[in-house]
C-alpha atoms as a PDB file:
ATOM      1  CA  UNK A   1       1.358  -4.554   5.392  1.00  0.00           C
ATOM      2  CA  UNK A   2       0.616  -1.459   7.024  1.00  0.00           C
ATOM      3  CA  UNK A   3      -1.749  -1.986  10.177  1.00  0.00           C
ATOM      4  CA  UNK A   4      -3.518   0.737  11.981  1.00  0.00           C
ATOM      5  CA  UNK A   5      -5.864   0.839  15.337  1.00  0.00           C
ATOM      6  CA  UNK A   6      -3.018  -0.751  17.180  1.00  0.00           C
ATOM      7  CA  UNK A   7      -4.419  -0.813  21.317  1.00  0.00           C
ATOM      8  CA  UNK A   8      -1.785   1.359  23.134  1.00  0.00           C
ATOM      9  CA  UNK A   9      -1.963  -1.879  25.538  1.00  0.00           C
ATOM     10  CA  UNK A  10      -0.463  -4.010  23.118  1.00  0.00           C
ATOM     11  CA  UNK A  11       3.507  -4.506  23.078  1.00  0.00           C
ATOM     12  CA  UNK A  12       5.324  -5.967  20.086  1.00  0.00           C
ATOM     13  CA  UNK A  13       5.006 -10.113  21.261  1.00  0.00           C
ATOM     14  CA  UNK A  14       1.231 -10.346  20.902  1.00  0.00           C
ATOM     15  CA  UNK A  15       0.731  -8.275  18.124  1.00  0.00           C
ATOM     16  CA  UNK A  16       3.342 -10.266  16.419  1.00  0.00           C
ATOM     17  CA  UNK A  17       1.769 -13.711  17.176  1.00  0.00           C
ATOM     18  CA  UNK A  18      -1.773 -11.723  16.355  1.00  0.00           C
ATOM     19  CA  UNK A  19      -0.283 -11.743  12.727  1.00  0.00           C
ATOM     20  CA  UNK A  20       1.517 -15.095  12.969  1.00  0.00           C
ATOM     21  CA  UNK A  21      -2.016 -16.927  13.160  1.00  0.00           C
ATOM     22  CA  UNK A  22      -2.339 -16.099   9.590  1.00  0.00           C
ATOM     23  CA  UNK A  23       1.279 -17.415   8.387  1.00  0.00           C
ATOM     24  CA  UNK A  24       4.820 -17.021   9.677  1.00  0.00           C
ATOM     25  CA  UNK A  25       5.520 -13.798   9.993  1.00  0.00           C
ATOM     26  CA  UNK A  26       9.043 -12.709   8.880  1.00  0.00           C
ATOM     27  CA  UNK A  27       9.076  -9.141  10.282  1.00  0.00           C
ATOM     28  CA  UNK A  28       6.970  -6.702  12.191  1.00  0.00           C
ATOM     29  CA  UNK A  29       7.361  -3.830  14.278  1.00  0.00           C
ATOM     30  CA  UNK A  30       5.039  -1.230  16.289  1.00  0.00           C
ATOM     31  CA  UNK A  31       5.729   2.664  14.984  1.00  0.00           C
ATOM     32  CA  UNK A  32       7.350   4.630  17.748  1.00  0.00           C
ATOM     33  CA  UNK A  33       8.577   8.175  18.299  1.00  0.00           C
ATOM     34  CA  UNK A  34      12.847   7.946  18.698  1.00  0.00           C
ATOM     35  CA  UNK A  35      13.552   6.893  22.926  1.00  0.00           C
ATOM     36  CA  UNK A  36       9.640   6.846  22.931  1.00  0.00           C
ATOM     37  CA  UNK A  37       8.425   3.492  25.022  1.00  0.00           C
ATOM     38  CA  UNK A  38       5.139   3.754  23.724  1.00  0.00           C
ATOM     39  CA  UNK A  39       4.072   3.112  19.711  1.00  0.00           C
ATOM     40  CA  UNK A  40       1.910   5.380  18.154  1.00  0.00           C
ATOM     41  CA  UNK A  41      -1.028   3.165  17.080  1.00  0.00           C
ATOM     42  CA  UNK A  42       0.400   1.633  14.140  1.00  0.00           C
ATOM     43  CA  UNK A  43       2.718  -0.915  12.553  1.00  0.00           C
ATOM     44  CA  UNK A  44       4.111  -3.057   9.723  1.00  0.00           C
ATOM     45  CA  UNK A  45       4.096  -6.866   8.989  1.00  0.00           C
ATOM     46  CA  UNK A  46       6.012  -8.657   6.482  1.00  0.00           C
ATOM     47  CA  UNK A  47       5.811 -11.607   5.579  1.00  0.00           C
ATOM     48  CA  UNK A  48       7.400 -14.229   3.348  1.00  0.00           C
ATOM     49  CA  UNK A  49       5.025 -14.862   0.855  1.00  0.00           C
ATOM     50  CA  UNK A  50       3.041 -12.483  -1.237  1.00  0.00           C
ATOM     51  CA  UNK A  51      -0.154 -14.805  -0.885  1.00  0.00           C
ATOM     52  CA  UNK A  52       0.571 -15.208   2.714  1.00  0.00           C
ATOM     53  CA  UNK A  53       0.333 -11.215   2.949  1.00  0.00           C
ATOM     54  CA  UNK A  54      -2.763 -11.022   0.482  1.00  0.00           C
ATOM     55  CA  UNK A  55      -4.553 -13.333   3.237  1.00  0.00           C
ATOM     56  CA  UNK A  56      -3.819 -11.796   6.217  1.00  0.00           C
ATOM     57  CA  UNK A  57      -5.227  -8.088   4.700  1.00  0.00           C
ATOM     58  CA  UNK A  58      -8.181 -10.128   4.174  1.00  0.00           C
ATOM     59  CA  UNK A  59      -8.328 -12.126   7.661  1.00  0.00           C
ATOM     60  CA  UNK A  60      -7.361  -9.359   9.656  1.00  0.00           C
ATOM     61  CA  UNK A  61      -8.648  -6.303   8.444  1.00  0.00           C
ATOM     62  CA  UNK A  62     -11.468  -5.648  11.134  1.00  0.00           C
ATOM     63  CA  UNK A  63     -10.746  -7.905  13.500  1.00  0.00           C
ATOM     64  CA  UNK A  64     -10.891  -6.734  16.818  1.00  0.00           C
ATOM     65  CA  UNK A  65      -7.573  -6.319  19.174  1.00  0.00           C
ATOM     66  CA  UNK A  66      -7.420  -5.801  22.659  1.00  0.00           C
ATOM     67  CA  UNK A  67     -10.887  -4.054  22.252  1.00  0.00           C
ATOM     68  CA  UNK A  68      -9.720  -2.086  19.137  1.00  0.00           C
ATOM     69  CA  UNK A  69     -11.153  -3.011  15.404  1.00  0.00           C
ATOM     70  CA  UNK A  70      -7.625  -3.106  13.494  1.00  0.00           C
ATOM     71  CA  UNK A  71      -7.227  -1.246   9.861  1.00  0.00           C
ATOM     72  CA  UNK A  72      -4.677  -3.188   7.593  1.00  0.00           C
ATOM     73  CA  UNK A  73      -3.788  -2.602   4.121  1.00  0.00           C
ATOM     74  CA  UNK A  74      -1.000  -3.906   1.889  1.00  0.00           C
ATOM     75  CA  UNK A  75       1.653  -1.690   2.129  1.00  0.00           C
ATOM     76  CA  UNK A  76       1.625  -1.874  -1.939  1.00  0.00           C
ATOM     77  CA  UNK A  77      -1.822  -0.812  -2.445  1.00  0.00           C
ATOM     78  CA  UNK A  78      -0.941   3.337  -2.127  1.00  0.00           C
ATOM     79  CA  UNK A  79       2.296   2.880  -3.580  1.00  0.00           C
ATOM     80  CA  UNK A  80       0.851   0.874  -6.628  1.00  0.00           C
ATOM     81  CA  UNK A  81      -2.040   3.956  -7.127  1.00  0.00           C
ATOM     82  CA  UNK A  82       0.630   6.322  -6.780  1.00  0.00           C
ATOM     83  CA  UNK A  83       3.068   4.803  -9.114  1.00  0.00           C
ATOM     84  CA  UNK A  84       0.580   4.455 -12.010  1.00  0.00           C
ATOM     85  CA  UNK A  85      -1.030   7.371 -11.978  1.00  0.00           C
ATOM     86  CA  UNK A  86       2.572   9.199 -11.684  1.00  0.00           C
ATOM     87  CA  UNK A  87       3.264   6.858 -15.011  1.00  0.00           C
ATOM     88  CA  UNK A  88       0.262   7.696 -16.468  1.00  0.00           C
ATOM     89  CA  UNK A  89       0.730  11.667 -15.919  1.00  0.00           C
ATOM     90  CA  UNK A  90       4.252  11.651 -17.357  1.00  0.00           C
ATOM     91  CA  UNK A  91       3.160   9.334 -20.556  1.00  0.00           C
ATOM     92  CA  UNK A  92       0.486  11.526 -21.006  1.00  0.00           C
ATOM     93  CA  UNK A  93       2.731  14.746 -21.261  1.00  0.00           C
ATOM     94  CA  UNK A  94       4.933  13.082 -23.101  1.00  0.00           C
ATOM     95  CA  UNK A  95       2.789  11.673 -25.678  1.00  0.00           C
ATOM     96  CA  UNK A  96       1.187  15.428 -25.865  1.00  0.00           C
ATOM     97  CA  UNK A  97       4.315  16.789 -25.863  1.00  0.00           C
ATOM     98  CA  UNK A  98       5.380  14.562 -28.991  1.00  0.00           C
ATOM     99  CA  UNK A  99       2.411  15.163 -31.150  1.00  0.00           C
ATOM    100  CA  UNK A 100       2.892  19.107 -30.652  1.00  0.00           C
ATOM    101  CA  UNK A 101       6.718  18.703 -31.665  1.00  0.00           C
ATOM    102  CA  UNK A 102       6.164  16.368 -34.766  1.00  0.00           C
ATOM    103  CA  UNK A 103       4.222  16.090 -37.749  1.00  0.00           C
ATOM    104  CA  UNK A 104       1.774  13.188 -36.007  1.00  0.00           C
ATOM    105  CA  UNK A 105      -1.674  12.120 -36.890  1.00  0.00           C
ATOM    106  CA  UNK A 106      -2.357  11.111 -33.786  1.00  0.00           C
ATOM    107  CA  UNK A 107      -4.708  13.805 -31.840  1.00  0.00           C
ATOM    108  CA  UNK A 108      -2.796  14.567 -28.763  1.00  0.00           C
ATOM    109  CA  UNK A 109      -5.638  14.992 -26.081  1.00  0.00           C
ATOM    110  CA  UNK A 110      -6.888  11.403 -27.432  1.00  0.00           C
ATOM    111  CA  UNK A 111      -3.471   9.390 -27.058  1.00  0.00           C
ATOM    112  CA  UNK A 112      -2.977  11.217 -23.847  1.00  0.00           C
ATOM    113  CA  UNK A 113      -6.686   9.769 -22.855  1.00  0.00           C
ATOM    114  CA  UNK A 114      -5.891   6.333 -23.922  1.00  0.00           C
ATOM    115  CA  UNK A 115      -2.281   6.240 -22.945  1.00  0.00           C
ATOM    116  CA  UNK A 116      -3.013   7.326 -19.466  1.00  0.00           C
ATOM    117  CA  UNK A 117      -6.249   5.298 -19.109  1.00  0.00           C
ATOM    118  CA  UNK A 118      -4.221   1.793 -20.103  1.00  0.00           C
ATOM    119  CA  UNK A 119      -1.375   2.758 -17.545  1.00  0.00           C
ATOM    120  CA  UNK A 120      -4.043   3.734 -14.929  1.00  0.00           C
ATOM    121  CA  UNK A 121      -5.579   0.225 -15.103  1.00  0.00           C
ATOM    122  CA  UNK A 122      -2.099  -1.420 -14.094  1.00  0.00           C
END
């Protein structure tokens, strides 16, 4: 999970056993600049267990640390959007592409709609 709103106050130990309330925690780390001894704000969490991940998004997104309200998202959620949609583009030119180069009764513009619609709802 990706967590931002990270106090500047906060080292690595309680933000890790912040987390750990939720479920075990099987990695995390504060985002630093290279040789830099303070962290920029924002971290990552891993944990075991997909569901165990799932709940802390939902447990700890908002919750206030060290007088900071904390932003956390699954580190899947932007990659998941940006996979599909990539998916979705490239079916979409291909299945346009195809029904240019072939003698297809499918209307391009409408399987490109469909296609790209279906792979957009992954």
């Amino acid at each position: 999970m990706f967590v931002r709103g990270i106090p500047f106050s906060i080292d690595q130990q309680p933000f890790e056993e912040a987390f750990a309330d939720v479920a075990p925690v099987k990695q995390c780390f504060l985002v630093r600049d290279k040789g830099a001894p303070k962290h920029k704000g924002c971290g990552f969490v891993q944990y075991a267990l997909p569901e165990d991940a799932q709940r802390a998004v939902e447990e700890m997104n908002g919750k206030v640390l060290g007088g900071r309200k904390l932003q956390v998202k699954g580190a899947w959620e932007s990659t998941r959007v940006n996979f599909c949609q990539t998916i979705a583009r490239i079916a979409c030119e291909l299945v346009c592409y195809i029904s240019r180069m072939s003698q297809c009764t499918w209307h391009g513009a409408l399987s490109c709609l469909l296609v790209g619609s279906a792979l957009t709802a992954l």
